[in-house]
PDB file of N, CA and C in Angstrom:
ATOM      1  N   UNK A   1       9.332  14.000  -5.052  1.00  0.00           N
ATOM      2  CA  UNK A   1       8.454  13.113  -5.781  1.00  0.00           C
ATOM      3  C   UNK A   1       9.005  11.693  -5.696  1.00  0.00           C
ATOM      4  N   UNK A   2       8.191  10.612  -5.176  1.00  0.00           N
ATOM      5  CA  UNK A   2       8.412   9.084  -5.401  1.00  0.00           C
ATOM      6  C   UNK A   2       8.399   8.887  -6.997  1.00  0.00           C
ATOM      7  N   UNK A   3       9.910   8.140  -7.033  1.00  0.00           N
ATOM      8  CA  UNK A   3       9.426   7.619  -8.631  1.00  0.00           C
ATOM      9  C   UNK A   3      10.483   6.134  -8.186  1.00  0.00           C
ATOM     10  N   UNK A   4       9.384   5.865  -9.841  1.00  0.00           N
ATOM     11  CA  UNK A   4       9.734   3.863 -10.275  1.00  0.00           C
ATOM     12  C   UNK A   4      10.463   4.222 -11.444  1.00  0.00           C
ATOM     13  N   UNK A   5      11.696   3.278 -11.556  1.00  0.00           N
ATOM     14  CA  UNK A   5      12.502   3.326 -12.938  1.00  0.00           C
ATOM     15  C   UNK A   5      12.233   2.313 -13.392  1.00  0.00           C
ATOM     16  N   UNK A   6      12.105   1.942 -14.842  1.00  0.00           N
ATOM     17  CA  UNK A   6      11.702   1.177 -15.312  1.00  0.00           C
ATOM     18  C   UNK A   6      12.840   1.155 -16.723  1.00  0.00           C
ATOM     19  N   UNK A   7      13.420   0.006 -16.606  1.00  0.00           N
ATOM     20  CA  UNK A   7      14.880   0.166 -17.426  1.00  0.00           C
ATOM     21  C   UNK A   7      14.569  -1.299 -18.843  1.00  0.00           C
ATOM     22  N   UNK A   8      15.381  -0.985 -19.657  1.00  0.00           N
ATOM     23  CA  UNK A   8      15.838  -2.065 -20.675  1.00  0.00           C
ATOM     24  C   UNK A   8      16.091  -3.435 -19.914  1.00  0.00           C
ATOM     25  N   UNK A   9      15.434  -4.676 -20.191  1.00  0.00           N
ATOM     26  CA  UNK A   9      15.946  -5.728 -19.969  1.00  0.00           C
ATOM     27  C   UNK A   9      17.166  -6.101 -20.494  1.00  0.00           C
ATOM     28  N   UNK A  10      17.480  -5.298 -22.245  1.00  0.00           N
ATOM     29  CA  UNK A  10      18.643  -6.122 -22.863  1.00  0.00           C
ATOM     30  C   UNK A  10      19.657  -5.215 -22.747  1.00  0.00           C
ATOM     31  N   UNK A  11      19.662  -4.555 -21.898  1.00  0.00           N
ATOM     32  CA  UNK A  11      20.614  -3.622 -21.500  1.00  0.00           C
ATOM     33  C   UNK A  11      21.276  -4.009 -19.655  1.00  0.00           C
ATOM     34  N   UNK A  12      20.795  -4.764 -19.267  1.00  0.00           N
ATOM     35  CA  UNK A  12      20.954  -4.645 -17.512  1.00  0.00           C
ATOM     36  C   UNK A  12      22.696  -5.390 -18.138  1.00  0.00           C
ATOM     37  N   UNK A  13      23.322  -6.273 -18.671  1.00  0.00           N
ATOM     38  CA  UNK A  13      24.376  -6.491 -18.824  1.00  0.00           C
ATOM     39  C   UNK A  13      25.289  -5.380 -19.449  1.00  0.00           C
ATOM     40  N   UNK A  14      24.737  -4.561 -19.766  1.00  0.00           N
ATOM     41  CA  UNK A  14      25.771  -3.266 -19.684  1.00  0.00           C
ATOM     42  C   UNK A  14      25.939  -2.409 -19.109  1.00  0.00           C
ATOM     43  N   UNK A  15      24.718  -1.647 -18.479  1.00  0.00           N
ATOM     44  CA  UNK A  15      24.433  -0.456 -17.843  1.00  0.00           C
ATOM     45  C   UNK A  15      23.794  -1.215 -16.111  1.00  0.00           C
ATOM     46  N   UNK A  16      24.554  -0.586 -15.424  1.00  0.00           N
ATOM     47  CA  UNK A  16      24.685  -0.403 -14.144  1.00  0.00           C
ATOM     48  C   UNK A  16      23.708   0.336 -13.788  1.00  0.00           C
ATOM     49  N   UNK A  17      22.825   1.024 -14.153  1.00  0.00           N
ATOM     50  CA  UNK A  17      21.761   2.041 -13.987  1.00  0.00           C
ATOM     51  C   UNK A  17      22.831   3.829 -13.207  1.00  0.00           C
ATOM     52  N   UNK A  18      24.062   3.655 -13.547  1.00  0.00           N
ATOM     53  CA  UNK A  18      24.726   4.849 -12.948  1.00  0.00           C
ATOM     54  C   UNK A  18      24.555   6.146 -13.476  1.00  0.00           C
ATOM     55  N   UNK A  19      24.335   6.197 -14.654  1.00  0.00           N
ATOM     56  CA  UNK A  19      23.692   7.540 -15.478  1.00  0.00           C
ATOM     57  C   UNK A  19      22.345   8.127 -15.014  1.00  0.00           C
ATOM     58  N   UNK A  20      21.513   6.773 -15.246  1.00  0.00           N
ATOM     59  CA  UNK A  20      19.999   7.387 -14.258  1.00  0.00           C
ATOM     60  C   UNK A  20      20.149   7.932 -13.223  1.00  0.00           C
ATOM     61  N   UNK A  21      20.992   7.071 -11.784  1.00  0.00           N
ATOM     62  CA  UNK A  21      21.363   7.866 -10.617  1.00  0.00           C
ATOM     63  C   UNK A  21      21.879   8.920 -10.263  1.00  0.00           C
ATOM     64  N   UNK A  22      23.258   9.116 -10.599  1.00  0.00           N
ATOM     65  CA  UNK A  22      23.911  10.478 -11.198  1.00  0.00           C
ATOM     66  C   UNK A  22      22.444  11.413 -11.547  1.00  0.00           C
ATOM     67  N   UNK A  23      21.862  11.403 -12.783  1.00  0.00           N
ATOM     68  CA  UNK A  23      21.213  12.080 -13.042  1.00  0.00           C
ATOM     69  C   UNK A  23      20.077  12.540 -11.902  1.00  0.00           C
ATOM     70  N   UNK A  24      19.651  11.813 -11.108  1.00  0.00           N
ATOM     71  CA  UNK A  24      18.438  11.590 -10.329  1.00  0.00           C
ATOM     72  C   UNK A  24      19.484  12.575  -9.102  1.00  0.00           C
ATOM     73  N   UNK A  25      20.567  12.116  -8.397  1.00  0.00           N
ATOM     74  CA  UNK A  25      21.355  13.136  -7.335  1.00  0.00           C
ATOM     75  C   UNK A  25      21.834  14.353  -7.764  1.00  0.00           C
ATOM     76  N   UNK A  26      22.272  14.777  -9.203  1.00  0.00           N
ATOM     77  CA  UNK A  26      22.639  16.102  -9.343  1.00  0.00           C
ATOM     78  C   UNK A  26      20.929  16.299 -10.255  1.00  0.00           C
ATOM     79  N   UNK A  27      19.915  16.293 -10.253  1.00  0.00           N
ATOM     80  CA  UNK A  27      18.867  17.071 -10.224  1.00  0.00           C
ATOM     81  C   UNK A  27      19.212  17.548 -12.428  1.00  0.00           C
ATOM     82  N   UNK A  28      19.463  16.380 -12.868  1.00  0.00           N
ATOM     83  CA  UNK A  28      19.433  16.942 -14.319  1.00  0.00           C
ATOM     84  C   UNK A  28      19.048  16.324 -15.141  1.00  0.00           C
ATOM     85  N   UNK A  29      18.801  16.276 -16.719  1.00  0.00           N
ATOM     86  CA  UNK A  29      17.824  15.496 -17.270  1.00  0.00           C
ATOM     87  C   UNK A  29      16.583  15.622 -17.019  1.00  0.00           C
ATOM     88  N   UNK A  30      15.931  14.294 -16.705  1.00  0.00           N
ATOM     89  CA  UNK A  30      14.264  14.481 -16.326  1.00  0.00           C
ATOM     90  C   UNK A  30      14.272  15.103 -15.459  1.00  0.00           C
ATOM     91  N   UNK A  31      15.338  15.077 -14.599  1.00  0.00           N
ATOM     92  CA  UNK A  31      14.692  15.509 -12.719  1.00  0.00           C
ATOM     93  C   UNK A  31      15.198  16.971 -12.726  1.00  0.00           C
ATOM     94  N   UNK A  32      15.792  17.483 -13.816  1.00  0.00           N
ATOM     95  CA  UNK A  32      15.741  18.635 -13.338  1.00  0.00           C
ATOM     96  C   UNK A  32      14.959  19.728 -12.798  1.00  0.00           C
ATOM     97  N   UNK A  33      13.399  19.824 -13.460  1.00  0.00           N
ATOM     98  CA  UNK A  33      12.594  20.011 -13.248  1.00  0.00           C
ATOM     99  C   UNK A  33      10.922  18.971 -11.489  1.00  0.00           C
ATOM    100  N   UNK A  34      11.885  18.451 -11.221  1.00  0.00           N
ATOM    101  CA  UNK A  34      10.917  17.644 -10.127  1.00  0.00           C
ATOM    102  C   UNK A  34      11.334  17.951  -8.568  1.00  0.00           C
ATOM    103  N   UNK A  35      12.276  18.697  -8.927  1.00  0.00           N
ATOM    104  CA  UNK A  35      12.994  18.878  -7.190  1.00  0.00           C
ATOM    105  C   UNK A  35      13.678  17.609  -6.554  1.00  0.00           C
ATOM    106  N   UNK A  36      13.342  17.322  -5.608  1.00  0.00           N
ATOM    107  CA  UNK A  36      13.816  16.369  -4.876  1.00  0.00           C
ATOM    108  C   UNK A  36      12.601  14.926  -5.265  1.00  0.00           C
ATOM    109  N   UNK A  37      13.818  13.687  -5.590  1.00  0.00           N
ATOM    110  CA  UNK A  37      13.461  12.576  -5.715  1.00  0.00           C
ATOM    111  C   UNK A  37      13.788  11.442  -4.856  1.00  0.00           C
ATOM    112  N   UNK A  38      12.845  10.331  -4.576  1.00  0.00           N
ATOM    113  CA  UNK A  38      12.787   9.208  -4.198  1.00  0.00           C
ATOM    114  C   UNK A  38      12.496   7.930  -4.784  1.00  0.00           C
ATOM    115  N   UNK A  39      13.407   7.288  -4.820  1.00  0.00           N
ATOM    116  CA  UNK A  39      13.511   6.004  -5.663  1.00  0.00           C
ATOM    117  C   UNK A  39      12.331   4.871  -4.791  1.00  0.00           C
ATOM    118  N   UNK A  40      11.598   4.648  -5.410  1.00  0.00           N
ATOM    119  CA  UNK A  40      10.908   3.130  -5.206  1.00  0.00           C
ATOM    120  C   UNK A  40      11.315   2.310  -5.338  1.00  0.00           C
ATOM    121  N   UNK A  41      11.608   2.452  -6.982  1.00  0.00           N
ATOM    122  CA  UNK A  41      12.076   1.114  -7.191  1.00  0.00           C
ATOM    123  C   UNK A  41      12.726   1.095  -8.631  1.00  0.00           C
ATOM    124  N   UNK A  42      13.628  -0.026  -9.175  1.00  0.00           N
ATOM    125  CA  UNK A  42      14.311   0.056 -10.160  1.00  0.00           C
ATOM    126  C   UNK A  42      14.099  -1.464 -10.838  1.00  0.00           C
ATOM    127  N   UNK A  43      13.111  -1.681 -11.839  1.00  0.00           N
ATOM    128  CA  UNK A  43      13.057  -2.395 -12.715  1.00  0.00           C
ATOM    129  C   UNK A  43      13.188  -3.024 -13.640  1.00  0.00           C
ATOM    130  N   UNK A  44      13.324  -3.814 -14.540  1.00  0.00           N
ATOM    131  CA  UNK A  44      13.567  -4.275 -16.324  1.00  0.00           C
ATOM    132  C   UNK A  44      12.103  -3.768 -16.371  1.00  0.00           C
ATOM    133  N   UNK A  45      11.828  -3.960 -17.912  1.00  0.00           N
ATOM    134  CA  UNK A  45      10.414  -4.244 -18.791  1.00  0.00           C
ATOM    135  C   UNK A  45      10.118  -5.687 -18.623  1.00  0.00           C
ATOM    136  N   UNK A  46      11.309  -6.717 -18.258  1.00  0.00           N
ATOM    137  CA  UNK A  46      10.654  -8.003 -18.215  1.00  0.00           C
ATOM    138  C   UNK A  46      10.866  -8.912 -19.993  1.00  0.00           C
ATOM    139  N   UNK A  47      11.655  -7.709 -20.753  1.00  0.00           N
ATOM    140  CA  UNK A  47      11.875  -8.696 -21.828  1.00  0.00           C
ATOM    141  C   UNK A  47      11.296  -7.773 -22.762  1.00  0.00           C
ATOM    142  N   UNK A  48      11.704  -7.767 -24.339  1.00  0.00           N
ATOM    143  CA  UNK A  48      10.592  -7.900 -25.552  1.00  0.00           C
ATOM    144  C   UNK A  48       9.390  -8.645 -25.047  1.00  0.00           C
ATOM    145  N   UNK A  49       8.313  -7.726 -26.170  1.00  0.00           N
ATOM    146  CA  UNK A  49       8.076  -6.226 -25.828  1.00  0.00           C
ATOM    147  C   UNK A  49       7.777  -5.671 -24.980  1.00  0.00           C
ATOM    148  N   UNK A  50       8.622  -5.369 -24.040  1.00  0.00           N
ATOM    149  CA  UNK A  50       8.036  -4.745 -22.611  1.00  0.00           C
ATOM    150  C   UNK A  50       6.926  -5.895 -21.725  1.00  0.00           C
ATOM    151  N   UNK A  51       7.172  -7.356 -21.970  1.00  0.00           N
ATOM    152  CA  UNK A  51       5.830  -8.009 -21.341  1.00  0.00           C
ATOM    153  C   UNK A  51       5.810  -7.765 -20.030  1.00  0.00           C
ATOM    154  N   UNK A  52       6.531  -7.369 -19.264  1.00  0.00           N
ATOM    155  CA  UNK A  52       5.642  -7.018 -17.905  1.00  0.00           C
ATOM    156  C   UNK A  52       5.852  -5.560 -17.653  1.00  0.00           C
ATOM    157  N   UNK A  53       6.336  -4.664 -18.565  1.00  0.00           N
ATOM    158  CA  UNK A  53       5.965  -3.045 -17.724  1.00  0.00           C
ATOM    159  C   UNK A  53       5.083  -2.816 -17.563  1.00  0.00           C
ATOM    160  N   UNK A  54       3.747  -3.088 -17.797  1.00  0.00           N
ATOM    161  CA  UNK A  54       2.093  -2.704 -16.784  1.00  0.00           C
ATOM    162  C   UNK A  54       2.557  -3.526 -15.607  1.00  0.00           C
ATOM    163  N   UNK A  55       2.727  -4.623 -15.628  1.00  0.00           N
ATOM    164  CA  UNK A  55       2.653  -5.395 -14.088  1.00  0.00           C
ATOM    165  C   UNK A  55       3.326  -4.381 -13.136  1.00  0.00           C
ATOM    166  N   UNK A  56       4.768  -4.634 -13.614  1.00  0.00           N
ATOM    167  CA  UNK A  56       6.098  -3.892 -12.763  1.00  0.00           C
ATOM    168  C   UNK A  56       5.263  -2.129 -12.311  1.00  0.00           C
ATOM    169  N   UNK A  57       5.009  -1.758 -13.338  1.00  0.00           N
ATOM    170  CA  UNK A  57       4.813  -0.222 -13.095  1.00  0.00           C
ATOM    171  C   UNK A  57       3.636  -0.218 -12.021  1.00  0.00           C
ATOM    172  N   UNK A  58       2.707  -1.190 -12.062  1.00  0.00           N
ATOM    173  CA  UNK A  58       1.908  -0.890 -11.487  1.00  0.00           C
ATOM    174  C   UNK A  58       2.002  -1.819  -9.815  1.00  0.00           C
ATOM    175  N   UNK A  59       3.193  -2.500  -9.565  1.00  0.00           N
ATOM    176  CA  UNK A  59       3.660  -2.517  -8.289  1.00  0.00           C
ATOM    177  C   UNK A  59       4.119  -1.423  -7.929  1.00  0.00           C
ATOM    178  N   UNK A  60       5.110  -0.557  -8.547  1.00  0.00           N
ATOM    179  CA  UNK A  60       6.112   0.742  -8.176  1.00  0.00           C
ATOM    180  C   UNK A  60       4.803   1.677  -7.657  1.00  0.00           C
ATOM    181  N   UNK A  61       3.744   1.547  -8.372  1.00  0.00           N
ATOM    182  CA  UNK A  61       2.667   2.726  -8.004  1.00  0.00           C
ATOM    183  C   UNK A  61       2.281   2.351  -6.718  1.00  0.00           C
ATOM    184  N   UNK A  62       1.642   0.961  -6.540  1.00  0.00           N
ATOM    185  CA  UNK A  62       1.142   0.430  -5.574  1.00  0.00           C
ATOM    186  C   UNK A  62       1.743   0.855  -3.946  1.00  0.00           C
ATOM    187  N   UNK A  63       3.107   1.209  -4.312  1.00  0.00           N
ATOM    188  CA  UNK A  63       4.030   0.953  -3.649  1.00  0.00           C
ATOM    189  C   UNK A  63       4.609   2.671  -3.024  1.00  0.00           C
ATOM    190  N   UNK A  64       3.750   3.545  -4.179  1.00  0.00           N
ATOM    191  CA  UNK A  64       3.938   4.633  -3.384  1.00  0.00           C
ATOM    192  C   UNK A  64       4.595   5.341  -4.534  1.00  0.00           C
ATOM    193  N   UNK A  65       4.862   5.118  -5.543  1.00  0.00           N
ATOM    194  CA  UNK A  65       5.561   5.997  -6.659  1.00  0.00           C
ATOM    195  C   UNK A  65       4.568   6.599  -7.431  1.00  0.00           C
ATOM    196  N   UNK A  66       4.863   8.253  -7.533  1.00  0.00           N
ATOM    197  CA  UNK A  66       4.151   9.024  -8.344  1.00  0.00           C
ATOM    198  C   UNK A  66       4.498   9.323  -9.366  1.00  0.00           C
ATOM    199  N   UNK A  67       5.375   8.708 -10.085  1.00  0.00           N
ATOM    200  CA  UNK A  67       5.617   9.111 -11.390  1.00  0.00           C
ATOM    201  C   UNK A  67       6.452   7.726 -11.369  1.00  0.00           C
ATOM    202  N   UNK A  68       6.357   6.991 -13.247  1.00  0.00           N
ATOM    203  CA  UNK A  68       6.950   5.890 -13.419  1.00  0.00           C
ATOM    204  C   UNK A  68       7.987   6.622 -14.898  1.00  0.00           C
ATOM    205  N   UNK A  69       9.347   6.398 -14.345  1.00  0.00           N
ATOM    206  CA  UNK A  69       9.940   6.826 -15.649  1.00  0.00           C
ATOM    207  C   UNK A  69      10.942   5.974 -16.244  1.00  0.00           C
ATOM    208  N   UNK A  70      10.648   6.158 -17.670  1.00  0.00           N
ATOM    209  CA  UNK A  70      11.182   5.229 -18.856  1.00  0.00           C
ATOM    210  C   UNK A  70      12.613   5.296 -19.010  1.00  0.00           C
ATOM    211  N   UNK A  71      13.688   5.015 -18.370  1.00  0.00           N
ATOM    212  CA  UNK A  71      15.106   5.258 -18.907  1.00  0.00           C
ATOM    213  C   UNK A  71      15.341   5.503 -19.968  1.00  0.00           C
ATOM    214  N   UNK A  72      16.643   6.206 -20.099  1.00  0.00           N
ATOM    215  CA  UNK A  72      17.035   6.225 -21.117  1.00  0.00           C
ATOM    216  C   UNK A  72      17.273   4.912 -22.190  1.00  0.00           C
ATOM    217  N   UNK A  73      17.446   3.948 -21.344  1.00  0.00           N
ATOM    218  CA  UNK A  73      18.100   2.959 -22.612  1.00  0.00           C
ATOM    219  C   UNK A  73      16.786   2.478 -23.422  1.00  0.00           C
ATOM    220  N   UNK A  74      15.624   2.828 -23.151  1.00  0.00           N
ATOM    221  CA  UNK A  74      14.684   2.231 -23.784  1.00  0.00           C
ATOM    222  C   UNK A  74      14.113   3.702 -24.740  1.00  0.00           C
ATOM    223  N   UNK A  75      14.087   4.653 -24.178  1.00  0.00           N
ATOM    224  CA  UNK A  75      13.189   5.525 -25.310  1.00  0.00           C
ATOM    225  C   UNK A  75      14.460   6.109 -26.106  1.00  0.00           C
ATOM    226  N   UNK A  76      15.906   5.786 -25.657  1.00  0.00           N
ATOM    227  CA  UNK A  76      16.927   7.063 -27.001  1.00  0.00           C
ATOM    228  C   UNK A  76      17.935   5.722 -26.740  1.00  0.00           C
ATOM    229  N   UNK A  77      17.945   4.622 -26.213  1.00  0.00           N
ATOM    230  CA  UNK A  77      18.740   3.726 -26.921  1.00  0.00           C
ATOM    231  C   UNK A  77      20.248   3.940 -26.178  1.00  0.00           C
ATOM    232  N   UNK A  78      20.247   4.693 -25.133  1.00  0.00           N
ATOM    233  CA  UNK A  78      21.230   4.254 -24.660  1.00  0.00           C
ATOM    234  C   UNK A  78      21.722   3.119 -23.645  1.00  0.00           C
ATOM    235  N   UNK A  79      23.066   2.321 -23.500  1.00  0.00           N
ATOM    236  CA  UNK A  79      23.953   2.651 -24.169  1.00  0.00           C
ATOM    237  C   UNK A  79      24.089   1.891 -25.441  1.00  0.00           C
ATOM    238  N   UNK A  80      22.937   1.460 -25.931  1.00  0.00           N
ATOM    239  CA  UNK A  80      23.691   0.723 -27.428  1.00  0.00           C
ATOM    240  C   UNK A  80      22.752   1.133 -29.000  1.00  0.00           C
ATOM    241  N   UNK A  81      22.665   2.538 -28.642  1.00  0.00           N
ATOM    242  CA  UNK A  81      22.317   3.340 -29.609  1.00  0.00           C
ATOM    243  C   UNK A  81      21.333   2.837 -30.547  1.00  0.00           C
ATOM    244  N   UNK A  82      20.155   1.995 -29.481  1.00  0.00           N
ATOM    245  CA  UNK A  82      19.135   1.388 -30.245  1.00  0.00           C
ATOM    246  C   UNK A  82      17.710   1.575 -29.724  1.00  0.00           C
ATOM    247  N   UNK A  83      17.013   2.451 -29.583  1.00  0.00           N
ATOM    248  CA  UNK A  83      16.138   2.782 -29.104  1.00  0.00           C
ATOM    249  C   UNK A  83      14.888   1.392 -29.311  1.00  0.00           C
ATOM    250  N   UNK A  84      14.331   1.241 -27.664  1.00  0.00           N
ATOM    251  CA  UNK A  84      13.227  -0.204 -28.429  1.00  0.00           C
ATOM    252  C   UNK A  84      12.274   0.277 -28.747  1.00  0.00           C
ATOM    253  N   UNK A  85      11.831  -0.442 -30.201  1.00  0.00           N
ATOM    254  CA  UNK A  85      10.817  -0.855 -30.695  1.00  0.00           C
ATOM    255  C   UNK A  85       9.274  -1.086 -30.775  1.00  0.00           C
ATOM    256  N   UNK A  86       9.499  -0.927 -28.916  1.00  0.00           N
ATOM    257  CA  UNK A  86       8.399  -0.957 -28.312  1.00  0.00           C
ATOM    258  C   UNK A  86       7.815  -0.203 -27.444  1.00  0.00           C
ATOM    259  N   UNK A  87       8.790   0.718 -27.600  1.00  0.00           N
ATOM    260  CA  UNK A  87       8.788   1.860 -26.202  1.00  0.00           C
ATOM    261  C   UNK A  87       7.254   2.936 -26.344  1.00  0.00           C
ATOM    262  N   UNK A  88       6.777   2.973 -27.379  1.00  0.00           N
ATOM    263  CA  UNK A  88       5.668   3.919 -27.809  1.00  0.00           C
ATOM    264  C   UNK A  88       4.278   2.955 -26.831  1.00  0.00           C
ATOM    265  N   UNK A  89       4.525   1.497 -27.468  1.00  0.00           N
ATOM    266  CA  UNK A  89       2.917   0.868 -26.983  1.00  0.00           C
ATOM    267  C   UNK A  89       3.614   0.531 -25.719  1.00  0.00           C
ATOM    268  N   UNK A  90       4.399   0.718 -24.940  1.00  0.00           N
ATOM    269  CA  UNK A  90       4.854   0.024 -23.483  1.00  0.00           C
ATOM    270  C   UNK A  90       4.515   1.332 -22.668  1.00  0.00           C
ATOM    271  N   UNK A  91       4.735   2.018 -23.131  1.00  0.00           N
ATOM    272  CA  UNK A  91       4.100   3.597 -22.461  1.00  0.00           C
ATOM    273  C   UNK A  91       2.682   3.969 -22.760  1.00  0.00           C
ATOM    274  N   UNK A  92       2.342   3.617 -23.858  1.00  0.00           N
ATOM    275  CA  UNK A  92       0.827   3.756 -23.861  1.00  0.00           C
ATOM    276  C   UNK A  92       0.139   2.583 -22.655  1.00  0.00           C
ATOM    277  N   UNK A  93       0.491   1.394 -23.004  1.00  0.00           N
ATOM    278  CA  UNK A  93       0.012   0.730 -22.336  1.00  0.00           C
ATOM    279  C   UNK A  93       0.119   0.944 -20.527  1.00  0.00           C
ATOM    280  N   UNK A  94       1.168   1.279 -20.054  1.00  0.00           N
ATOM    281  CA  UNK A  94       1.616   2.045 -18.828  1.00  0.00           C
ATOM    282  C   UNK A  94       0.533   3.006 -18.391  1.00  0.00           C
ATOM    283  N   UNK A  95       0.863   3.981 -19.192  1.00  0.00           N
ATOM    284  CA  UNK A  95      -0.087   5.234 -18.710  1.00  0.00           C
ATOM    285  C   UNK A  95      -1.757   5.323 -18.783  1.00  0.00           C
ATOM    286  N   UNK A  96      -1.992   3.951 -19.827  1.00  0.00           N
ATOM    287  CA  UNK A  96      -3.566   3.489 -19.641  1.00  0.00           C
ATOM    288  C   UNK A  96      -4.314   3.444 -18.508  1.00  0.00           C
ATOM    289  N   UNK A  97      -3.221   1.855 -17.830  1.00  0.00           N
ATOM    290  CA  UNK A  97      -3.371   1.348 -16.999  1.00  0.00           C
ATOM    291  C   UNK A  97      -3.280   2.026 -15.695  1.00  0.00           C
ATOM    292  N   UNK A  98      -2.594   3.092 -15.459  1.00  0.00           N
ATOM    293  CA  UNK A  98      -2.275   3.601 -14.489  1.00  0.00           C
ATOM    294  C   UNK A  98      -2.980   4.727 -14.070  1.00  0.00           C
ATOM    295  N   UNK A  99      -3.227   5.342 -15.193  1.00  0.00           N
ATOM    296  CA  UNK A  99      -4.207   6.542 -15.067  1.00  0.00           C
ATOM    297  C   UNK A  99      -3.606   8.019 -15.290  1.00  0.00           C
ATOM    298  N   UNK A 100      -4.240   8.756 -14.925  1.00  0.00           N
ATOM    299  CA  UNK A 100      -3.675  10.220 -15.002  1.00  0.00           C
ATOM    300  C   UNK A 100      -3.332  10.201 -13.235  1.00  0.00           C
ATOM    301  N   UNK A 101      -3.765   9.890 -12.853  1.00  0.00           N
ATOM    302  CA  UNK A 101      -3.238   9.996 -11.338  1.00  0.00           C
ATOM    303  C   UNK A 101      -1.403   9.500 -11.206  1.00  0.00           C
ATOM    304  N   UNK A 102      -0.591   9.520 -12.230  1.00  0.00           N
ATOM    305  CA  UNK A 102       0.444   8.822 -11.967  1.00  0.00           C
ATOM    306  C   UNK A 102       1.192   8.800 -13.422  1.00  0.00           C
ATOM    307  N   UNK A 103       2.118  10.146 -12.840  1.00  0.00           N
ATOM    308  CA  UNK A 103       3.414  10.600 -14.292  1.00  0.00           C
ATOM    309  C   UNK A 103       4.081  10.171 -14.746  1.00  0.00           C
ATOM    310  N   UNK A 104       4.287  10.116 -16.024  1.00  0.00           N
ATOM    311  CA  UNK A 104       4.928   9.249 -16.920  1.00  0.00           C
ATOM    312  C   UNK A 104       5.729  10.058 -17.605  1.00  0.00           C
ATOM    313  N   UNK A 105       7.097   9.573 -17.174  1.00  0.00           N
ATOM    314  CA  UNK A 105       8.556  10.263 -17.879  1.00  0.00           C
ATOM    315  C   UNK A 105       9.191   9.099 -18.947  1.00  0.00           C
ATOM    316  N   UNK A 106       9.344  10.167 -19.790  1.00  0.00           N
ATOM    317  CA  UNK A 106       9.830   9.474 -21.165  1.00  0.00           C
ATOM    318  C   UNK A 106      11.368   9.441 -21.150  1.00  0.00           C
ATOM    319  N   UNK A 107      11.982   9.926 -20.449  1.00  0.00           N
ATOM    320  CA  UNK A 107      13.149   9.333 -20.677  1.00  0.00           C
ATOM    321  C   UNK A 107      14.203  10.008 -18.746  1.00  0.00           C
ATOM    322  N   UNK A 108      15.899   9.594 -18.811  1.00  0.00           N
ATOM    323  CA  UNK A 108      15.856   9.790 -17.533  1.00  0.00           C
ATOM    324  C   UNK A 108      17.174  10.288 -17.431  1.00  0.00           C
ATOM    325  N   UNK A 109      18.193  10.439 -18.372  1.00  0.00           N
ATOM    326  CA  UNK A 109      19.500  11.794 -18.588  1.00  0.00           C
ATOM    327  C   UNK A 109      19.370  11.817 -20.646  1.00  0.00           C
TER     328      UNK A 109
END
């Protein structure tokens, strides 16, 4: 499966995105269940509140990704044990826009 990561903006100064990857090569967390994955692409939200995850997500699709998934640092707050605020309407708004043609993972170890 092609997928788009779509990560914390106020997190890229801490997290390296190495947990997602890890997770994505040993097949655990979200991907345990998806088989074999392909990265599109690896994103921010673009800031509070998420102002560009429709844009971003919907390049990653454009682009060939079948599923857009939400890292961890945005739906359980890792690594700074603060889950955003916004993660409910940034995914609604995501999966609006995008359709049912195109899976939406809530989180990514």
């Amino acid at each position: 499966m092609k997928i788009g990561l779509i990560r914390c903006q106020q997190t890229e100064n801490l997290c390296a995105g190495t947990a997602d990857f890890a997770a994505i090569k040993n097949g655990t967390g979200a991907f345990e269940k998806l088989g074999s994955v392909e990265i599109i692409g690896f994103v921010s939200c673009g800031g509070c509140p998420g102002k560009n995850a429709v844009r971003r997500a919907k390049l990653l699709a454009a682009r060939g990704a079948e599923a857009i998934v939400f890292c961890s640092c945005i739906s359980k707050g890792t690594p700074i044990d603060f889950p955003c605020p916004h993660f409910e309407a940034m995914r609604k708004a995501v999966s609006d826009k995008l359709g049912s043609g195109t899976k939406i993972i809530d989180y990514s170890h």
